[in-house]
N, C-alpha and C. Protein backbone atom coordinates (compact mmCIF):
# COMPACT_ATOMS: atom_id res chain seq x y z
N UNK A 1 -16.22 -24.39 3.57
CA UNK A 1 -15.17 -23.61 4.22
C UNK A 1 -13.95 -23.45 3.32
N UNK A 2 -13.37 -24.46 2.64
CA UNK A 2 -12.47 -24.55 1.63
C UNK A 2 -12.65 -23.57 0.78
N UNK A 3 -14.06 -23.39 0.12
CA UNK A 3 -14.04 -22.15 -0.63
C UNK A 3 -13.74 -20.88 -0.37
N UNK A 4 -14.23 -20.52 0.89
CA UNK A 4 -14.20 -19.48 1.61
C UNK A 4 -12.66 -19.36 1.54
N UNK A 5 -11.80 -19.91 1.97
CA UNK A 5 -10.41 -20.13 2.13
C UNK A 5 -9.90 -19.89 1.03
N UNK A 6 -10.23 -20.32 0.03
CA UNK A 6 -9.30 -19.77 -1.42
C UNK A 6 -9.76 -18.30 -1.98
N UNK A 7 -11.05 -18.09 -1.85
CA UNK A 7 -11.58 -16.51 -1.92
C UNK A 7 -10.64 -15.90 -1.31
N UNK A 8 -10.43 -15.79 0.21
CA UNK A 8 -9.91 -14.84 0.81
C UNK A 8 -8.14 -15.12 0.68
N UNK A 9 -7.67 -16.07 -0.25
CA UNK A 9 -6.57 -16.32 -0.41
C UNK A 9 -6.13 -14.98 -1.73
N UNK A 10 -7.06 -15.28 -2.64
CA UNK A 10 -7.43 -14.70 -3.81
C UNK A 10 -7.49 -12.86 -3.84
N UNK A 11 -8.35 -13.09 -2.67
CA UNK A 11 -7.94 -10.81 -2.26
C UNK A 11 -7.10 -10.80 -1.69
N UNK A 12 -5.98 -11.78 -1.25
CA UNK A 12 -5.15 -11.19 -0.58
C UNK A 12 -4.26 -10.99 -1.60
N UNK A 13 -3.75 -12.14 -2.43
CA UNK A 13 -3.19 -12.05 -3.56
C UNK A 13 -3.60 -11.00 -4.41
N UNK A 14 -4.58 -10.54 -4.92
CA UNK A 14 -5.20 -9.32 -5.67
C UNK A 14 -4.93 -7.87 -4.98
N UNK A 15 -4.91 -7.84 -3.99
CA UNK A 15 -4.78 -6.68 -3.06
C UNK A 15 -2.71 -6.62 -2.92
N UNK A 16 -2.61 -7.74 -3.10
CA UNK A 16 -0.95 -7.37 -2.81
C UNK A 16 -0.36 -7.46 -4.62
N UNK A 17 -0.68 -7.90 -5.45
CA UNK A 17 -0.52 -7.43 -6.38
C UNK A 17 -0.42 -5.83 -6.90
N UNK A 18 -1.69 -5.82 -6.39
CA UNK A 18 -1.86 -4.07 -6.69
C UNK A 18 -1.32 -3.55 -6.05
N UNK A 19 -0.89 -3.81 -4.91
CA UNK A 19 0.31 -3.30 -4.21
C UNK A 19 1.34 -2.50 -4.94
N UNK A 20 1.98 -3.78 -5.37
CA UNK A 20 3.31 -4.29 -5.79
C UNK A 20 3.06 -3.18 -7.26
N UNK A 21 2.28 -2.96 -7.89
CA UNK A 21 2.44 -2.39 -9.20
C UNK A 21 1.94 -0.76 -8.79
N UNK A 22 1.28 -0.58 -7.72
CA UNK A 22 1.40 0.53 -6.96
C UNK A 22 2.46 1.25 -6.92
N UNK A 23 3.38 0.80 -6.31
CA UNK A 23 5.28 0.79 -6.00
C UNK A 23 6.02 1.04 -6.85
N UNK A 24 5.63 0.57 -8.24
CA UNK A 24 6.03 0.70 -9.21
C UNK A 24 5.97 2.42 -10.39
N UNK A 25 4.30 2.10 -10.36
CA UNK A 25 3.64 3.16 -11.21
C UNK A 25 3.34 4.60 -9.52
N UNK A 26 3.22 4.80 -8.21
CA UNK A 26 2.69 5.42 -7.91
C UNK A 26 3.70 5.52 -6.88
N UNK A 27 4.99 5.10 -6.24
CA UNK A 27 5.61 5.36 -4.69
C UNK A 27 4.89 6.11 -3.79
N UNK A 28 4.36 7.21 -3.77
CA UNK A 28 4.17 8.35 -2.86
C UNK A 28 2.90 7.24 -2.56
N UNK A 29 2.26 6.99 -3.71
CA UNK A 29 0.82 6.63 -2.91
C UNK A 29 0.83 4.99 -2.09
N UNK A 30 1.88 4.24 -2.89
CA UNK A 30 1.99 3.21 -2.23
C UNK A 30 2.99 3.35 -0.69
N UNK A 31 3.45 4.36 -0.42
CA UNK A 31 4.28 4.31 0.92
C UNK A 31 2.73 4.90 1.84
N UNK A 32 2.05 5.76 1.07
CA UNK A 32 1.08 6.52 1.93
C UNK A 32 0.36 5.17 2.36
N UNK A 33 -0.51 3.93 1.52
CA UNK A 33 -1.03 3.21 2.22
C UNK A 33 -0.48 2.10 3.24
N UNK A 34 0.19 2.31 3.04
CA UNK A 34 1.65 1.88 3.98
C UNK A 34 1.54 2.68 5.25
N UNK A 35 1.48 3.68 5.14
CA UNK A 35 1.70 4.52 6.58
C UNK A 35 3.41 4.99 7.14
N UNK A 36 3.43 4.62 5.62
CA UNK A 36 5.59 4.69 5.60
C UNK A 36 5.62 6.47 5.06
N UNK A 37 7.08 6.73 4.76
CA UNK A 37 7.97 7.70 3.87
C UNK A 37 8.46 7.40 2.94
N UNK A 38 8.60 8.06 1.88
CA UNK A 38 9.91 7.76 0.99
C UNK A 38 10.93 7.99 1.49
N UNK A 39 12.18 7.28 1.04
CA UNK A 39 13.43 7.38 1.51
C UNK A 39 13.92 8.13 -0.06
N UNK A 40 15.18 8.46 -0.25
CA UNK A 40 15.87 9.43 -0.89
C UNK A 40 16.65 8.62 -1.92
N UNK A 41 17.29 8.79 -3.15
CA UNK A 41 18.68 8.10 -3.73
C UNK A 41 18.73 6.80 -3.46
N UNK A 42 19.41 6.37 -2.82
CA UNK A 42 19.68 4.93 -3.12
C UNK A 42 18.63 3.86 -2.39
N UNK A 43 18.13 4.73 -1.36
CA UNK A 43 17.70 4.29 -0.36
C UNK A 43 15.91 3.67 -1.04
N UNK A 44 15.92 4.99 -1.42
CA UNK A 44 14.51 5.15 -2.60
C UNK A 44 14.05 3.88 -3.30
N UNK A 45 15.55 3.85 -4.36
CA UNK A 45 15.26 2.57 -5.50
C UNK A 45 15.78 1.43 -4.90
N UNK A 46 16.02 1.08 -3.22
CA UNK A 46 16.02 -0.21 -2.88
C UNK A 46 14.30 -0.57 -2.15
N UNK A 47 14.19 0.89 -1.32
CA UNK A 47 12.81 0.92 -1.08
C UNK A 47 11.27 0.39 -2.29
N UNK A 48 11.57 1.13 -3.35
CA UNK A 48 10.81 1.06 -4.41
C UNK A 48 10.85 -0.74 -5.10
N UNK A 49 12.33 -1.07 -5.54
CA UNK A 49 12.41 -2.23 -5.58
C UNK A 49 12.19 -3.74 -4.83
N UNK A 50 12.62 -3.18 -3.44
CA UNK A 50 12.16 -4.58 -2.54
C UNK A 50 10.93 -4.33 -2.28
N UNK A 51 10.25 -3.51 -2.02
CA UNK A 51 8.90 -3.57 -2.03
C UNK A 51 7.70 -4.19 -3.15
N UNK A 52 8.45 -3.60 -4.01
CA UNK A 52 7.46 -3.75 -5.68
C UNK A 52 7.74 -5.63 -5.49
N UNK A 53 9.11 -6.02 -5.50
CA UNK A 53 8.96 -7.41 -5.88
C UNK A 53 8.65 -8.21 -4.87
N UNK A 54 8.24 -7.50 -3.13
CA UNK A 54 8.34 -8.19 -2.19
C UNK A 54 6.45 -8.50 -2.54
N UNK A 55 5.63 -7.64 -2.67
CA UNK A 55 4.22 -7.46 -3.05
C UNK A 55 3.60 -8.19 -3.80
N UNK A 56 4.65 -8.39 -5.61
CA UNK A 56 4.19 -8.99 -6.58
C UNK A 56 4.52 -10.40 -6.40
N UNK A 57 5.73 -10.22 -5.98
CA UNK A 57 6.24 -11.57 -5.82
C UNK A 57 5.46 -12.74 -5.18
N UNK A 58 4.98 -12.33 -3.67
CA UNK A 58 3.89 -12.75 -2.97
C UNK A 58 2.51 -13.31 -3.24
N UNK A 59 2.10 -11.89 -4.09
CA UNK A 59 1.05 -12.33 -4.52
C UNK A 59 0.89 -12.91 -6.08
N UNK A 60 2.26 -13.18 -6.87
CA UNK A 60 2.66 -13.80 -7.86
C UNK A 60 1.96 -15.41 -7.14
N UNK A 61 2.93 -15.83 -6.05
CA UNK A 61 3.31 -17.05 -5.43
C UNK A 61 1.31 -16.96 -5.33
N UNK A 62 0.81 -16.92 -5.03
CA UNK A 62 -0.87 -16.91 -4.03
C UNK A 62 -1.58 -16.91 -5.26
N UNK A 63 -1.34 -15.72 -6.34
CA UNK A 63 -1.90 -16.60 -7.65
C UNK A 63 -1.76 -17.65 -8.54
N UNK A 64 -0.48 -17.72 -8.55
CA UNK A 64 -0.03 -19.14 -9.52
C UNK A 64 -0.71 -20.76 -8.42
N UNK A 65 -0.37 -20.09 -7.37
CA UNK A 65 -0.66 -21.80 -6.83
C UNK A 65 -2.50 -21.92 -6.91
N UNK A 66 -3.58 -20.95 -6.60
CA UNK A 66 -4.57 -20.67 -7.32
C UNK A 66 -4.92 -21.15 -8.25
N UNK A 67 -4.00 -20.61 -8.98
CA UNK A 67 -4.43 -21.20 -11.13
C UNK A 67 -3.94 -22.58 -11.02
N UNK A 68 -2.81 -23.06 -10.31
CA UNK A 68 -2.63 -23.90 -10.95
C UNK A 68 -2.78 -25.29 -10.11
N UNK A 69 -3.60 -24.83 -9.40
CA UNK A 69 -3.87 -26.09 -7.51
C UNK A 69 -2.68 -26.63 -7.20
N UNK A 70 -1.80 -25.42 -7.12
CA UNK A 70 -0.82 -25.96 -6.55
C UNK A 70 -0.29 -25.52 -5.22
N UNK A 71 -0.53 -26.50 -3.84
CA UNK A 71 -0.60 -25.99 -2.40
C UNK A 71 0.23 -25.67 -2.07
N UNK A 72 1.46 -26.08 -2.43
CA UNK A 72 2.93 -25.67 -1.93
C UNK A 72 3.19 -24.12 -2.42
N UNK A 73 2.82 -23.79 -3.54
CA UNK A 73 3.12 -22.37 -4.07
C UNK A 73 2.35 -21.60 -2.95
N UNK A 74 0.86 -21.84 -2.67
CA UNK A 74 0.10 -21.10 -1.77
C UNK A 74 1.03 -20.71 -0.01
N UNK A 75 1.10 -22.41 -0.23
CA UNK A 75 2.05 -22.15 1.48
C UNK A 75 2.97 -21.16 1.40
N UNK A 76 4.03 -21.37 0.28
CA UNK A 76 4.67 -20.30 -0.08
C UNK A 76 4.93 -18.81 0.24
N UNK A 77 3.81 -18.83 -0.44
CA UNK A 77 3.31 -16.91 -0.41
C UNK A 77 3.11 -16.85 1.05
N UNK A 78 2.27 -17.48 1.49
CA UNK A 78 1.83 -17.49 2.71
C UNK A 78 2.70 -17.17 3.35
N UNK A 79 4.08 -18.01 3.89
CA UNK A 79 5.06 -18.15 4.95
C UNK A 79 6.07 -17.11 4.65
N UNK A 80 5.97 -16.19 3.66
CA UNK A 80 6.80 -15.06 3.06
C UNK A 80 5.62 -13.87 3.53
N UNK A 81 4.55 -13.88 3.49
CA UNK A 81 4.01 -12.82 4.16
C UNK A 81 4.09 -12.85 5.98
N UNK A 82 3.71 -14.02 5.67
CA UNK A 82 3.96 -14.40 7.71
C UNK A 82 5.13 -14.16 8.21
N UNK A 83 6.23 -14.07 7.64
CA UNK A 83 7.40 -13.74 8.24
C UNK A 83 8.01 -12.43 8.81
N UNK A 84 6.99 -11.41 7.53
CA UNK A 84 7.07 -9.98 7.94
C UNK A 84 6.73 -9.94 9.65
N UNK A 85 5.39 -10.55 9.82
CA UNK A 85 5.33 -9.96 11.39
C UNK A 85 6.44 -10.14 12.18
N UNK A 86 6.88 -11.46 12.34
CA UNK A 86 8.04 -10.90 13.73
C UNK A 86 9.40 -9.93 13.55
N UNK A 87 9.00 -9.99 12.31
CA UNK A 87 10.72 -8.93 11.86
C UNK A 87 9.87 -7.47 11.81
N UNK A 88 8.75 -7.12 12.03
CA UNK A 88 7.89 -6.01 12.42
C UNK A 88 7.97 -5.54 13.96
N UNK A 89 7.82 -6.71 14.46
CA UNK A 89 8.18 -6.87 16.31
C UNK A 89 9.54 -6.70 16.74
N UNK A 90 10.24 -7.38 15.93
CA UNK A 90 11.53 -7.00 16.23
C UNK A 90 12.18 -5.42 15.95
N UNK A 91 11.50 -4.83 14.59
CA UNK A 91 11.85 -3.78 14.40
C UNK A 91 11.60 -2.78 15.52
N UNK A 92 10.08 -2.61 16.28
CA UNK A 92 10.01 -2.13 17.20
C UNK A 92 10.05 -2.39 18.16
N UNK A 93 10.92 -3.69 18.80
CA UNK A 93 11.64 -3.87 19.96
C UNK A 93 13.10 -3.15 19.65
N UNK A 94 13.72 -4.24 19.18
CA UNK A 94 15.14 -3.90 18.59
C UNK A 94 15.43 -2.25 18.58
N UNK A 95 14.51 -1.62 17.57
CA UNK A 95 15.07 -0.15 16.92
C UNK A 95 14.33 0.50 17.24
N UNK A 96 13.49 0.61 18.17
CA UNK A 96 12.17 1.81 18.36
C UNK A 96 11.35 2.29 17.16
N UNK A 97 11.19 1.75 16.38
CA UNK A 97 10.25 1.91 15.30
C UNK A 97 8.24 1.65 15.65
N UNK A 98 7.99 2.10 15.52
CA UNK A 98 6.22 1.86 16.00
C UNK A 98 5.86 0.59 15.55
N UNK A 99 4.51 0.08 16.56
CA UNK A 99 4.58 -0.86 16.36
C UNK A 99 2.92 -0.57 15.52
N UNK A 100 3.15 -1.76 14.79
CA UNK A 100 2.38 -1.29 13.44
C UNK A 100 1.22 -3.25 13.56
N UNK A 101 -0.01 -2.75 14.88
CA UNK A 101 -0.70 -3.76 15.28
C UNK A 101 -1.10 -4.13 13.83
N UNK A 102 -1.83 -3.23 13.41
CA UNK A 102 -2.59 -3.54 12.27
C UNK A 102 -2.06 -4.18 10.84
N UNK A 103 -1.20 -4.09 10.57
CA UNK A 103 -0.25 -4.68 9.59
C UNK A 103 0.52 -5.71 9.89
N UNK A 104 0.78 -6.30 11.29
CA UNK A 104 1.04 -7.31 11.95
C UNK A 104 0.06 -8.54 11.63
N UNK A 105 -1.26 -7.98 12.34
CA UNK A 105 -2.28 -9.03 12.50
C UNK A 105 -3.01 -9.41 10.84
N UNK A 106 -2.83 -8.04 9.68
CA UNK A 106 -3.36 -8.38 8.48
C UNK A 106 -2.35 -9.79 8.18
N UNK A 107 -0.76 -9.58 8.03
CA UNK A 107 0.08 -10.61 7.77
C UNK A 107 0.29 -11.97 8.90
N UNK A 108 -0.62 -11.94 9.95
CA UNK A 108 -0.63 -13.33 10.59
C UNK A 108 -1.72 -13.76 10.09
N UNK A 109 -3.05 -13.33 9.35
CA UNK A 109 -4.16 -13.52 9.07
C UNK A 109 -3.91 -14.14 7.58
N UNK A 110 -3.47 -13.78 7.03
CA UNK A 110 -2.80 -14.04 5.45
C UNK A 110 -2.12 -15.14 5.50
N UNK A 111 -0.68 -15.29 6.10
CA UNK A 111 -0.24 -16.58 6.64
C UNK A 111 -1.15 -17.85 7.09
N UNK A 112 -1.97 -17.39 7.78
CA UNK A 112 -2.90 -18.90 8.39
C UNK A 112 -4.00 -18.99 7.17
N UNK A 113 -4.60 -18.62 6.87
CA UNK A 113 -5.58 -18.50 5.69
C UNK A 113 -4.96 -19.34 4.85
N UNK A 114 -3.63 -18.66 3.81
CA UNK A 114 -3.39 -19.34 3.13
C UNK A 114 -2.61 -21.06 3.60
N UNK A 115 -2.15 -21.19 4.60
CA UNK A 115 -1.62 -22.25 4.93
C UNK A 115 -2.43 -23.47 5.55
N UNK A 116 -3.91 -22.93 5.61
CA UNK A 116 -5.59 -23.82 5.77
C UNK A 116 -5.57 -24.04 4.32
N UNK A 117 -5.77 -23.06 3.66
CA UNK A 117 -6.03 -23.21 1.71
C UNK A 117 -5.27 -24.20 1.56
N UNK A 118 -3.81 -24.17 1.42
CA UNK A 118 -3.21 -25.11 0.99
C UNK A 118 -3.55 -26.22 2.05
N UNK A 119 -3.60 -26.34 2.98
CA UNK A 119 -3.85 -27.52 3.66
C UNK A 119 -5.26 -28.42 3.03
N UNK A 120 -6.09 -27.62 3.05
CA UNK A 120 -7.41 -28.49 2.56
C UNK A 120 -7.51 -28.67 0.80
N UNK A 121 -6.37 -27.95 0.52
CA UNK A 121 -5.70 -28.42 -0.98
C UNK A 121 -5.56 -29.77 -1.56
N UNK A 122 -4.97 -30.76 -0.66
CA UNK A 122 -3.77 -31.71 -0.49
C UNK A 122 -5.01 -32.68 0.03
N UNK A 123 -6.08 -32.15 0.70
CA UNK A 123 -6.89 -33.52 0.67
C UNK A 123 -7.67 -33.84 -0.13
């Protein structure tokens, strides 16, 4: 099961990498798999930027602890993707923004995964 657990730690990290350099080299296409817009001027290169480093960064954290068996980095990534969901819930409580099931449940799924990985890390 442990294995299984770092595999699927591993595409998540690989999949949000490519994200993140998506954002970088492609915006239009990385907001499209998103299911987002571009925003304009300033709005754009904060969009473009917190995204690119929110992606790489993440899945920076999910690979390094990977390479380097290190569980705390994994939890890491983990509890930085898990956090998106309720500030997702809140967005569409709070501000009427849609509620976006599917991108919710990918980042509660990511969160627990990796926070089993690192758990069966440490024993």
């Amino acid at each position: 099961m442990q294995k299984v657990l770092l595999v699927l730690v591993f595409l998540a990290a690989a999949l949000m990498m490519y994200t993140g350099v998506l954002w970088v080299i492609d915006p239009d296409a990385a907001a499209e798999a998103l299911k987002a817009r571009l925003l304009s001027g300033t709005g754009l290169a904060t969009q473009i930027g917190d995204s690119a480093g929110f992606f790489l960064g993440t899945g920076g954290l999910l690979l390094w602890g990977l390479l380097s068996r290190n569980p705390t980095l994994i939890t890491a990534g983990g509890l930085i993707v898990g956090i998106v969901a309720p500030a997702r819930v809140a967005a569409a409580m709070l501000h009427g923004a849609s509620w976006t099931y599917d991108a919710i449940a990918v980042e509660i799924v990511v969160c627990v995964v990796a926070i089993a990985a690192a758990r069966g890390m440490r024993r």
